[in-house]
PDB file of N, CA and C in Angstrom:
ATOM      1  N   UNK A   1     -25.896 -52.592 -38.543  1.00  0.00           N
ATOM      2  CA  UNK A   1     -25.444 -53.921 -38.195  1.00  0.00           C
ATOM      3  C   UNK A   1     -24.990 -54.631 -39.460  1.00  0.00           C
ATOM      4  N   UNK A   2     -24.016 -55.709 -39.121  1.00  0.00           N
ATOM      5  CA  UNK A   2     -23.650 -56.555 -40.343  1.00  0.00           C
ATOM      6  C   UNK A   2     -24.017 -57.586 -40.757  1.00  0.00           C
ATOM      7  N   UNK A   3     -24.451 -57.221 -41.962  1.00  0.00           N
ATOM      8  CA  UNK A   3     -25.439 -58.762 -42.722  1.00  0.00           C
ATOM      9  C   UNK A   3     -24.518 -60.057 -42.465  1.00  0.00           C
ATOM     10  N   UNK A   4     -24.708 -60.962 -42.502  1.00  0.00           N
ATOM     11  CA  UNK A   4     -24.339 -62.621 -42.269  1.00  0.00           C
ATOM     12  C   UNK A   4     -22.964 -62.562 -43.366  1.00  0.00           C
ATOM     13  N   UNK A   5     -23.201 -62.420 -44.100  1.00  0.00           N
ATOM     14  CA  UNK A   5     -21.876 -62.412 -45.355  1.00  0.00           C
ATOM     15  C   UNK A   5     -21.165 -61.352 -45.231  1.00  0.00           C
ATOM     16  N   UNK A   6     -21.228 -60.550 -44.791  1.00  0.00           N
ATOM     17  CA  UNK A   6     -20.630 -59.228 -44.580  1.00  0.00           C
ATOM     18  C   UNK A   6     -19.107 -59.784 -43.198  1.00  0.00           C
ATOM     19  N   UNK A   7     -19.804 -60.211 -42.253  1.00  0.00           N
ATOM     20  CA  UNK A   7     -19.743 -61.362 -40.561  1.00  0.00           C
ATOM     21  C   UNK A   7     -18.821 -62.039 -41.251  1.00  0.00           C
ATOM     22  N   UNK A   8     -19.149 -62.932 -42.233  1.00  0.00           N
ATOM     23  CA  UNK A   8     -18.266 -64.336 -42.614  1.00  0.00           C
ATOM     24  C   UNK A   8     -17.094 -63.808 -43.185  1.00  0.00           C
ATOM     25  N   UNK A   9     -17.127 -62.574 -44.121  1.00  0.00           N
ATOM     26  CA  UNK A   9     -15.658 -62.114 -44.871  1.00  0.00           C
ATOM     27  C   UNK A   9     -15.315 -61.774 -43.980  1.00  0.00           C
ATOM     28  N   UNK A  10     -15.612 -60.743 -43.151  1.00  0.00           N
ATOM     29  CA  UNK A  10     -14.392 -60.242 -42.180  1.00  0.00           C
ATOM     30  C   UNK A  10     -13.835 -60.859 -40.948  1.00  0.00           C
ATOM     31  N   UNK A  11     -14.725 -61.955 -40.760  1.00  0.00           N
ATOM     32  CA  UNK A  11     -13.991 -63.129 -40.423  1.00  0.00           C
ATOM     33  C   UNK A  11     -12.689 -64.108 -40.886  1.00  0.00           C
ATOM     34  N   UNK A  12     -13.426 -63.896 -42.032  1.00  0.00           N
ATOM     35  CA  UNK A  12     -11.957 -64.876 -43.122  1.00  0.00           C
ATOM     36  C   UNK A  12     -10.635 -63.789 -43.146  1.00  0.00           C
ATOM     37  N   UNK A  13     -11.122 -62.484 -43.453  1.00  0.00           N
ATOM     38  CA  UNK A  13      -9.992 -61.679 -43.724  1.00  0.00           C
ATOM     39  C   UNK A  13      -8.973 -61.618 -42.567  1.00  0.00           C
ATOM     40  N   UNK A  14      -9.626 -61.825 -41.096  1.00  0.00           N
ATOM     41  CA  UNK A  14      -9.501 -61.397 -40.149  1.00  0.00           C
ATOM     42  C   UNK A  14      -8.399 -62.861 -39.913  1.00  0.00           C
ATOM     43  N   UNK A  15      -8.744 -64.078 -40.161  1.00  0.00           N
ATOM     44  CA  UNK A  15      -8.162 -65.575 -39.888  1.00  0.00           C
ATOM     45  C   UNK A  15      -7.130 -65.396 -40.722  1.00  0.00           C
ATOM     46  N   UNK A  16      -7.055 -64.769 -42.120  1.00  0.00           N
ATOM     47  CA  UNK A  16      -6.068 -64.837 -42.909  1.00  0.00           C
ATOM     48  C   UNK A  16      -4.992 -64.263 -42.107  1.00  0.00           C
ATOM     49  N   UNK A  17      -4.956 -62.709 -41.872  1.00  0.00           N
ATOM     50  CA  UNK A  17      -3.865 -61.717 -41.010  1.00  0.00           C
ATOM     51  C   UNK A  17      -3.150 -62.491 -40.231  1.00  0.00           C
ATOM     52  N   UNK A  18      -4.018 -63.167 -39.277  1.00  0.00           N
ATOM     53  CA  UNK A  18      -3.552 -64.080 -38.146  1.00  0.00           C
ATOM     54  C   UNK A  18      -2.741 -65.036 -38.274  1.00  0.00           C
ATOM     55  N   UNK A  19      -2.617 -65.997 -39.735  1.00  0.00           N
ATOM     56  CA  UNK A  19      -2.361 -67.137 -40.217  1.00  0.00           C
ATOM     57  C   UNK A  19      -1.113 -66.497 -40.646  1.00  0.00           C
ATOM     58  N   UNK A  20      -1.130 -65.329 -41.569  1.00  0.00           N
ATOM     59  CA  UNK A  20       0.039 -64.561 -41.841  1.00  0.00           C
ATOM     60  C   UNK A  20       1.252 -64.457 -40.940  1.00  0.00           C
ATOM     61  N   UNK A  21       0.686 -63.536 -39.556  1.00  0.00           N
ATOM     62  CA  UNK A  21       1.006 -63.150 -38.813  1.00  0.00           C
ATOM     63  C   UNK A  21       1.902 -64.550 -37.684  1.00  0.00           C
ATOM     64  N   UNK A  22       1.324 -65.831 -37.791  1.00  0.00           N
ATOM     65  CA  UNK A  22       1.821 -67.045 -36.868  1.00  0.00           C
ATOM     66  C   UNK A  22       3.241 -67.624 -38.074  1.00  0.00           C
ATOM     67  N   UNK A  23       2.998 -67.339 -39.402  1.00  0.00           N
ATOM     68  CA  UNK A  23       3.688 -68.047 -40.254  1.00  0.00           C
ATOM     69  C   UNK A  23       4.915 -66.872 -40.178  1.00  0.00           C
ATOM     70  N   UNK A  24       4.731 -65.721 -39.951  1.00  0.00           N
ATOM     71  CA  UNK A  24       6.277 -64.698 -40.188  1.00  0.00           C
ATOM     72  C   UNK A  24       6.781 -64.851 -38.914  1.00  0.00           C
ATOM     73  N   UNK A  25       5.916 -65.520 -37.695  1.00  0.00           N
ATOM     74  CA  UNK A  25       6.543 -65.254 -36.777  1.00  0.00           C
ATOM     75  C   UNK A  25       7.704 -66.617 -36.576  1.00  0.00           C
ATOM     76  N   UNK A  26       6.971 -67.662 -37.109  1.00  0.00           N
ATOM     77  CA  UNK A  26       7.747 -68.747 -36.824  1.00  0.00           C
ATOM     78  C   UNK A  26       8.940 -68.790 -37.805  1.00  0.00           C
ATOM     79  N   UNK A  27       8.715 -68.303 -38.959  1.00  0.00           N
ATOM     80  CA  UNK A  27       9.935 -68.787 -40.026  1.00  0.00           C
ATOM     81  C   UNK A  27      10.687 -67.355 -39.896  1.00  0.00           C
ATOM     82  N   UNK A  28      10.156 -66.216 -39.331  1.00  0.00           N
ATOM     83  CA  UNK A  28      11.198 -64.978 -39.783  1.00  0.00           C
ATOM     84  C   UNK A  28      11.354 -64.576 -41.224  1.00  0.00           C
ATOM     85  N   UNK A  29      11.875 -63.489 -41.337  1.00  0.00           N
ATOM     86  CA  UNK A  29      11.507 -62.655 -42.466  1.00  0.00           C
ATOM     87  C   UNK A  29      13.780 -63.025 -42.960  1.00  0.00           C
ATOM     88  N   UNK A  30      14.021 -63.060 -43.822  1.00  0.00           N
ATOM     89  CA  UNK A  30      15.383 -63.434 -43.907  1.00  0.00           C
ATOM     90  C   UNK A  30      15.956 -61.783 -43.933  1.00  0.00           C
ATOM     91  N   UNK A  31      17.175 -62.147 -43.459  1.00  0.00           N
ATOM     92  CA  UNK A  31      18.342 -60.989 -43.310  1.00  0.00           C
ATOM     93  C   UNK A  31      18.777 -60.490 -44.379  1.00  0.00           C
ATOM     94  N   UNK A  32      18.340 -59.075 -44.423  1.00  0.00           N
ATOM     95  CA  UNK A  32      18.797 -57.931 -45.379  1.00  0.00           C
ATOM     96  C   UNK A  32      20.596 -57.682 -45.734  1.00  0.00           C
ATOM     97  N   UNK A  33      21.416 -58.330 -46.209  1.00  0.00           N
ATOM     98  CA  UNK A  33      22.997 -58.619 -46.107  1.00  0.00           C
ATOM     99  C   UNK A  33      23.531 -57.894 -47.352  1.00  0.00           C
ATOM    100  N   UNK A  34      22.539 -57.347 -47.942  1.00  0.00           N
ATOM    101  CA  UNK A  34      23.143 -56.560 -49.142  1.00  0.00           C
ATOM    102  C   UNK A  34      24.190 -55.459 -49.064  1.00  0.00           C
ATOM    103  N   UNK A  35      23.902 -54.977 -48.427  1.00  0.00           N
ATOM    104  CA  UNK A  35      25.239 -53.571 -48.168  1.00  0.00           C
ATOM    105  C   UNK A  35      26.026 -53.933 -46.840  1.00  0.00           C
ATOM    106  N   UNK A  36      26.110 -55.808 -46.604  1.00  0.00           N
ATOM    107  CA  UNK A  36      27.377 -55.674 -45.562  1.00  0.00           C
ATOM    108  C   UNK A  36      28.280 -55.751 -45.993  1.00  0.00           C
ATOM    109  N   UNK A  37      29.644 -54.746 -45.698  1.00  0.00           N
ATOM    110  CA  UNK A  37      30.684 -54.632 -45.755  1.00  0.00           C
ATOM    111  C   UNK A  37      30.933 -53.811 -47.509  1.00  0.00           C
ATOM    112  N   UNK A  38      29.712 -53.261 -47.694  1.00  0.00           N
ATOM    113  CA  UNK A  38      29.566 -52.276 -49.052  1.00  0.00           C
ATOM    114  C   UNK A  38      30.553 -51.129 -49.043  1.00  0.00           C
ATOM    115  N   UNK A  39      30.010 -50.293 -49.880  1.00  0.00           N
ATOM    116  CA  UNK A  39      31.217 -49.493 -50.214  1.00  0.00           C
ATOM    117  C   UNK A  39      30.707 -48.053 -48.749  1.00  0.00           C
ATOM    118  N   UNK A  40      32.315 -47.548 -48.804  1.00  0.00           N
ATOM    119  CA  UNK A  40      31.297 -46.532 -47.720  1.00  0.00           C
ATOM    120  C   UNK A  40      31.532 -45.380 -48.079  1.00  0.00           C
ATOM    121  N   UNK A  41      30.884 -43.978 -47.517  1.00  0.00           N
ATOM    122  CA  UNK A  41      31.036 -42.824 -48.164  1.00  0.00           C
ATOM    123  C   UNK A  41      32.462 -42.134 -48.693  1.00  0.00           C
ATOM    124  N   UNK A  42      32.373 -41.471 -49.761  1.00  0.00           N
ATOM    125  CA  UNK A  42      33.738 -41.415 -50.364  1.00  0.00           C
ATOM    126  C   UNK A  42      34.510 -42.449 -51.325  1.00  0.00           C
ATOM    127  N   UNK A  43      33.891 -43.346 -51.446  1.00  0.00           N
ATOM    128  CA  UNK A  43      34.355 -44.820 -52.224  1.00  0.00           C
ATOM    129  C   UNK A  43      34.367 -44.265 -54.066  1.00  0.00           C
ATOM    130  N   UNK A  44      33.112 -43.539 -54.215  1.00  0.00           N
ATOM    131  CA  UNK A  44      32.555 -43.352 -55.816  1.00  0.00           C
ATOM    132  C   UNK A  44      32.633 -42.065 -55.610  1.00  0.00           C
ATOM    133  N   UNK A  45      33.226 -41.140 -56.434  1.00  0.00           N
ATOM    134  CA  UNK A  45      32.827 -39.893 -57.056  1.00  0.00           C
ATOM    135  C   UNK A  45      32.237 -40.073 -58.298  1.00  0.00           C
ATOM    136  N   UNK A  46      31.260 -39.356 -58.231  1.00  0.00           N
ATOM    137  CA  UNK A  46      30.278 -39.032 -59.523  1.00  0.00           C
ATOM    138  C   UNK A  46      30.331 -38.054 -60.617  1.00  0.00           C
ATOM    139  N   UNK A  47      31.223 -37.951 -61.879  1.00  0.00           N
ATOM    140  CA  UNK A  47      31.381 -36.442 -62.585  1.00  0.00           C
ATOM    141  C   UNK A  47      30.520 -36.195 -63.614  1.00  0.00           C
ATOM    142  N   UNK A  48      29.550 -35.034 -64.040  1.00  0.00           N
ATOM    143  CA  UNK A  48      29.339 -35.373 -65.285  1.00  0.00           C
ATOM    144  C   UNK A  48      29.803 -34.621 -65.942  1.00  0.00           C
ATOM    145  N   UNK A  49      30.232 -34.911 -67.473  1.00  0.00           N
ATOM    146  CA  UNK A  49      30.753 -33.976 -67.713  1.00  0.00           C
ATOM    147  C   UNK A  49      30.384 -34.204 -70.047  1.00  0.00           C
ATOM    148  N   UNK A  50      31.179 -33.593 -70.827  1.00  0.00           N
ATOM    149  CA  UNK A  50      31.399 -33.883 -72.178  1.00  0.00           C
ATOM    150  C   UNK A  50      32.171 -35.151 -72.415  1.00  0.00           C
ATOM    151  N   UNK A  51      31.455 -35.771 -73.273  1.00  0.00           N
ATOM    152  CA  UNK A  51      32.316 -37.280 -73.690  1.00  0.00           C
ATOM    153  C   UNK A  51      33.576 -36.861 -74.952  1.00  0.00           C
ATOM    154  N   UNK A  52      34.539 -37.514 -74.732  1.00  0.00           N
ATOM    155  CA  UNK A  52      35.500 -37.288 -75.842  1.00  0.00           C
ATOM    156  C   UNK A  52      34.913 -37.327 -77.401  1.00  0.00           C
ATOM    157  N   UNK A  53      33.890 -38.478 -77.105  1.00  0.00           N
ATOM    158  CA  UNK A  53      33.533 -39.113 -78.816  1.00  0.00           C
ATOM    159  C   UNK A  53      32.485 -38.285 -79.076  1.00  0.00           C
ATOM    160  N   UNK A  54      31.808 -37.040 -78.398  1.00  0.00           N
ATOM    161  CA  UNK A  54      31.279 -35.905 -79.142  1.00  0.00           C
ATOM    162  C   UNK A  54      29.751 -36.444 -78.503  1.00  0.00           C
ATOM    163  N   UNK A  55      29.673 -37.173 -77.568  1.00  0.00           N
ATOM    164  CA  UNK A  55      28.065 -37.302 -77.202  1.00  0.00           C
ATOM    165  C   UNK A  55      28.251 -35.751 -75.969  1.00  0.00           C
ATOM    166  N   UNK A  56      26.506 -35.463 -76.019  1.00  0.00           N
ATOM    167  CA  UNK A  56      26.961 -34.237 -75.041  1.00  0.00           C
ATOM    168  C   UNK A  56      26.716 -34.652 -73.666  1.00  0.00           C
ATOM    169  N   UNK A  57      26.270 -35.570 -73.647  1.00  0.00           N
ATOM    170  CA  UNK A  57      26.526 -36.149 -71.977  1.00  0.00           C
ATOM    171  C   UNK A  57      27.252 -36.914 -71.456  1.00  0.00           C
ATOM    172  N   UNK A  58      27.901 -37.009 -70.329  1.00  0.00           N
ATOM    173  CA  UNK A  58      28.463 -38.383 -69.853  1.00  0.00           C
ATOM    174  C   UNK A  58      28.714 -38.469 -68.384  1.00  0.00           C
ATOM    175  N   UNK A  59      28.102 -39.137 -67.746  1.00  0.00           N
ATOM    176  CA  UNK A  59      28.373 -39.530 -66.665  1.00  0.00           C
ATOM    177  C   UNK A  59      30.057 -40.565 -66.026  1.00  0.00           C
ATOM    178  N   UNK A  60      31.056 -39.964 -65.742  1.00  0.00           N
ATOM    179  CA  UNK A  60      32.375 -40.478 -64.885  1.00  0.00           C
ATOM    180  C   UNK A  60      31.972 -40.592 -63.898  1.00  0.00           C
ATOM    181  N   UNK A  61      32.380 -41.664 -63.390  1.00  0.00           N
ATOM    182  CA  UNK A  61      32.431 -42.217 -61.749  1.00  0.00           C
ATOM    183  C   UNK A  61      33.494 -43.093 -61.396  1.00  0.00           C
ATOM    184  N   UNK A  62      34.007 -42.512 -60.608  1.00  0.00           N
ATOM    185  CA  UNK A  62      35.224 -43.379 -60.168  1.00  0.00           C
ATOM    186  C   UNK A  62      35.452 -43.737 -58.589  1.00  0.00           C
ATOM    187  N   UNK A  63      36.039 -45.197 -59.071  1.00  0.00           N
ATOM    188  CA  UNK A  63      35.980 -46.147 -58.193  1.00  0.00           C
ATOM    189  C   UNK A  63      37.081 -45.930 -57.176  1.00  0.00           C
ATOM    190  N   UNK A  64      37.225 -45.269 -56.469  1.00  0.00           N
ATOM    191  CA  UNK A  64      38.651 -44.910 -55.301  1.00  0.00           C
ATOM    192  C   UNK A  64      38.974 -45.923 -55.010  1.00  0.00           C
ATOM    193  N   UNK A  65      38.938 -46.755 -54.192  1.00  0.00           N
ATOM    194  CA  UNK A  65      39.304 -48.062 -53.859  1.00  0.00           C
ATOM    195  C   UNK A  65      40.084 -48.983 -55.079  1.00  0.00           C
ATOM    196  N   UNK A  66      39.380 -48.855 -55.849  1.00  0.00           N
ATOM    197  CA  UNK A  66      39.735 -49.816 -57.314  1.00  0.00           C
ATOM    198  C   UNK A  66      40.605 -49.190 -57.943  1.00  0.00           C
ATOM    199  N   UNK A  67      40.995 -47.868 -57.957  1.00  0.00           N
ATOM    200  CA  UNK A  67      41.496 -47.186 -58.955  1.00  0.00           C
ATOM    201  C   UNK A  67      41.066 -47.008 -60.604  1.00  0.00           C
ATOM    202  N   UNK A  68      39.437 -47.065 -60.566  1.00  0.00           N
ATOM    203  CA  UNK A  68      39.229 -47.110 -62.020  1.00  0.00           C
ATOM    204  C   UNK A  68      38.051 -45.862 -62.120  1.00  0.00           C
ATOM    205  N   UNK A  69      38.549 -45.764 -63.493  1.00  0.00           N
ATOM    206  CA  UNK A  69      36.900 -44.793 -63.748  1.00  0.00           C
ATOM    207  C   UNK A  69      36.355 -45.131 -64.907  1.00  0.00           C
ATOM    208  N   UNK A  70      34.988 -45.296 -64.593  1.00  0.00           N
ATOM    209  CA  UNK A  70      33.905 -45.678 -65.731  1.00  0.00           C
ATOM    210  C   UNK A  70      33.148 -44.746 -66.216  1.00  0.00           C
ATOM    211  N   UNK A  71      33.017 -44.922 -67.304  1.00  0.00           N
ATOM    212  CA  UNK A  71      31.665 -43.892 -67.968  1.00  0.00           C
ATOM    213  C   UNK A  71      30.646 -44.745 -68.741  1.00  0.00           C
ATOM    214  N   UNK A  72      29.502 -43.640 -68.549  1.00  0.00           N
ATOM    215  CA  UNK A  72      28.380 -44.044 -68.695  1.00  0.00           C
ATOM    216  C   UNK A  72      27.954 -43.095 -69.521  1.00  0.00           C
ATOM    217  N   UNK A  73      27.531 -43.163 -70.599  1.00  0.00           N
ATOM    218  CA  UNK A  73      26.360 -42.507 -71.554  1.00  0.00           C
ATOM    219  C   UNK A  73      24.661 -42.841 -71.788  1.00  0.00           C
ATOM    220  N   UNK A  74      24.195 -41.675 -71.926  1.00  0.00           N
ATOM    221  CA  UNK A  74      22.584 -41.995 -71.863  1.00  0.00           C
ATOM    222  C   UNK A  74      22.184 -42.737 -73.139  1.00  0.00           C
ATOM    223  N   UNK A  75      21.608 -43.896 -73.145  1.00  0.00           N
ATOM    224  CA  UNK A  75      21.017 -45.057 -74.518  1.00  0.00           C
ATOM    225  C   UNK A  75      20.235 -43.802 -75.721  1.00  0.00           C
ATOM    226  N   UNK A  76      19.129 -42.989 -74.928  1.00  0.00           N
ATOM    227  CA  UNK A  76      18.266 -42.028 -76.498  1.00  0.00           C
ATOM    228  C   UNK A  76      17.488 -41.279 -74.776  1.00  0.00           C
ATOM    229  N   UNK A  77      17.314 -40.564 -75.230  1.00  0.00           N
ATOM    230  CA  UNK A  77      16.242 -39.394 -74.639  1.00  0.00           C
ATOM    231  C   UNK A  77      14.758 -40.174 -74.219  1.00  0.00           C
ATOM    232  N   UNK A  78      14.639 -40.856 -74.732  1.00  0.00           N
ATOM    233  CA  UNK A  78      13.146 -41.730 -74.598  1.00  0.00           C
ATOM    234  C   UNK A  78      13.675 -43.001 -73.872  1.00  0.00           C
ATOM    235  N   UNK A  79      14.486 -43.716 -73.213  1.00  0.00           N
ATOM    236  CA  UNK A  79      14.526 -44.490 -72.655  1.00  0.00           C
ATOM    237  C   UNK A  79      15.365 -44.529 -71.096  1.00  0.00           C
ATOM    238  N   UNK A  80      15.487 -42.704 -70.652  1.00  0.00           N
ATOM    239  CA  UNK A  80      15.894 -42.987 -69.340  1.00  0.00           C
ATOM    240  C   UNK A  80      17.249 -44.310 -68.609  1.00  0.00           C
ATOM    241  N   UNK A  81      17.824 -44.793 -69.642  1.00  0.00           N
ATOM    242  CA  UNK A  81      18.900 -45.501 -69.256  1.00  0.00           C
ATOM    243  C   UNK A  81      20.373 -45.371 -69.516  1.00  0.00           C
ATOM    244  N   UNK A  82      21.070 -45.739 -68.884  1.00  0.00           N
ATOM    245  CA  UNK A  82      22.729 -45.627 -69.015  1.00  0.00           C
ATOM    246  C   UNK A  82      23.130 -46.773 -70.030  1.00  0.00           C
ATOM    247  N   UNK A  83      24.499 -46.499 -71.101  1.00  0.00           N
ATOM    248  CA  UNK A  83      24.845 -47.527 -71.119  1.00  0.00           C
ATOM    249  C   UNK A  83      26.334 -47.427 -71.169  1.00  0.00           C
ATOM    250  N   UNK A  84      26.810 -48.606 -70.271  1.00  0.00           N
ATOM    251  CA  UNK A  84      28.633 -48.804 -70.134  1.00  0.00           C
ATOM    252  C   UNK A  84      29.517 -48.728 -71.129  1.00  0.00           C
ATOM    253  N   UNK A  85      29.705 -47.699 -71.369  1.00  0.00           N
ATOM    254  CA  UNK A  85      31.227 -47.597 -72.681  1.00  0.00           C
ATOM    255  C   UNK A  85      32.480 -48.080 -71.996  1.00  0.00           C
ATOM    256  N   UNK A  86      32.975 -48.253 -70.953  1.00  0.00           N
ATOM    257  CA  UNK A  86      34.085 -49.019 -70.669  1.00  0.00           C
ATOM    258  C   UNK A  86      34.962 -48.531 -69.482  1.00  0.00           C
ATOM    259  N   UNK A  87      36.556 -48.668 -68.943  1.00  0.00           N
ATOM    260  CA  UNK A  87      36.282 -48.138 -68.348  1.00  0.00           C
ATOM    261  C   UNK A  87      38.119 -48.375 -68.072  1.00  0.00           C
ATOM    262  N   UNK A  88      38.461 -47.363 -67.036  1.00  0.00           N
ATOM    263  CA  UNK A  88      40.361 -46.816 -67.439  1.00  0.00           C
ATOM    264  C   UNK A  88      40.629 -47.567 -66.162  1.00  0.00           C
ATOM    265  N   UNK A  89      41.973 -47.978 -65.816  1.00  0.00           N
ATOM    266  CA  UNK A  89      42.522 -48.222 -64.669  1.00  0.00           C
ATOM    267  C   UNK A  89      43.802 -46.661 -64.512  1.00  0.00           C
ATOM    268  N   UNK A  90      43.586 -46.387 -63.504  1.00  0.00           N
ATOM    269  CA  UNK A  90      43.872 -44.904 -63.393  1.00  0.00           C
ATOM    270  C   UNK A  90      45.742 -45.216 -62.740  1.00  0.00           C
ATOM    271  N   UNK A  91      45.481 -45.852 -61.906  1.00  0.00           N
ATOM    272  CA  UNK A  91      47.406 -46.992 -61.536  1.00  0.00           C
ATOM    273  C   UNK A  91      47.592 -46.988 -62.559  1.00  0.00           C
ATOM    274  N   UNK A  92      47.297 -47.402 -63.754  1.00  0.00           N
ATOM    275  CA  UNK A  92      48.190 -47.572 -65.047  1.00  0.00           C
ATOM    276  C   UNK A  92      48.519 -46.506 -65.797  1.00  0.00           C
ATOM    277  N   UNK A  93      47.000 -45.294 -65.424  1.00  0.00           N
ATOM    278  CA  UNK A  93      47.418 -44.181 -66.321  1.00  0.00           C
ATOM    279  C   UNK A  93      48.379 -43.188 -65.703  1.00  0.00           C
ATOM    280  N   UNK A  94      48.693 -42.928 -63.939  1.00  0.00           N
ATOM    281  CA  UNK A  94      49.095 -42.327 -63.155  1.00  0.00           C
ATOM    282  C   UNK A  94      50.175 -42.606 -62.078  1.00  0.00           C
ATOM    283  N   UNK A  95      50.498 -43.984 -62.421  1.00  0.00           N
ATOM    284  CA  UNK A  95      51.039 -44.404 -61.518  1.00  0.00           C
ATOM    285  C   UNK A  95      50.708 -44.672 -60.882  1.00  0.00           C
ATOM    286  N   UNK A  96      51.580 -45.553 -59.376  1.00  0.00           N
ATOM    287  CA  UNK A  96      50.928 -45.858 -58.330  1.00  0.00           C
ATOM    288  C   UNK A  96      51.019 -45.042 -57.585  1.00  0.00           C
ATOM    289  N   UNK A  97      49.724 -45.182 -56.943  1.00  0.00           N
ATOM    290  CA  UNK A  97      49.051 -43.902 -55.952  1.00  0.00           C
ATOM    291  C   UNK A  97      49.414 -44.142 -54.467  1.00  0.00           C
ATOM    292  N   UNK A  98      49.854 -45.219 -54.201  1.00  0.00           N
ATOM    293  CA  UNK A  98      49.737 -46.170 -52.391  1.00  0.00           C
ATOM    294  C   UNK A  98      51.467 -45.309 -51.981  1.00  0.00           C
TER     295      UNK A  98
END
């Protein structure tokens, strides 16, 4: 059986859920709108490949829609991040494509 204080927390815990539960229901949780009208499959190709300036990695990705391609190089081995070296408009290098 449950001691008196044992009774009273899981009471409170139990009023909290509930209190939770009346407050999401009335205000709603707001609308997830991030990827409306986002890019859709086929938009980005992803290349990796050798960088011109002699780093041995590099991530190309290009923007179909936009006509551009960006690259990305890794910051150091110990920090798991990309960083933006810049990036071509491919209409300018190729002509127009339309």
């Amino acid at each position: 059986m449950l001691s008196k204080r044992g009774l009273v927390v899981m009471l409170a815990i139990l009023n909290g859920l509930l209190l939770l539960g009346l407050i999401l229901s009335v205000t709603g949780l707001p609308g997830a709108y991030a990827q409306l009208g986002g890019p859709r499959p086929g938009d980005f190709i992803a290349v990796t490949a050798e960088a011109s300036s002699g780093v041995s990695d590099a991530l190309y990705i290009i923007d179909v829609p936009e006509h551009k391609l960006h690259l990305f190089i890794p910051e150091g081995p110990q920090t798991h991040k990309l960083a933006y070296m810049g990036s071509r408009d491919l209409e300018k290098d190729f002509g127009k494509s339309k």
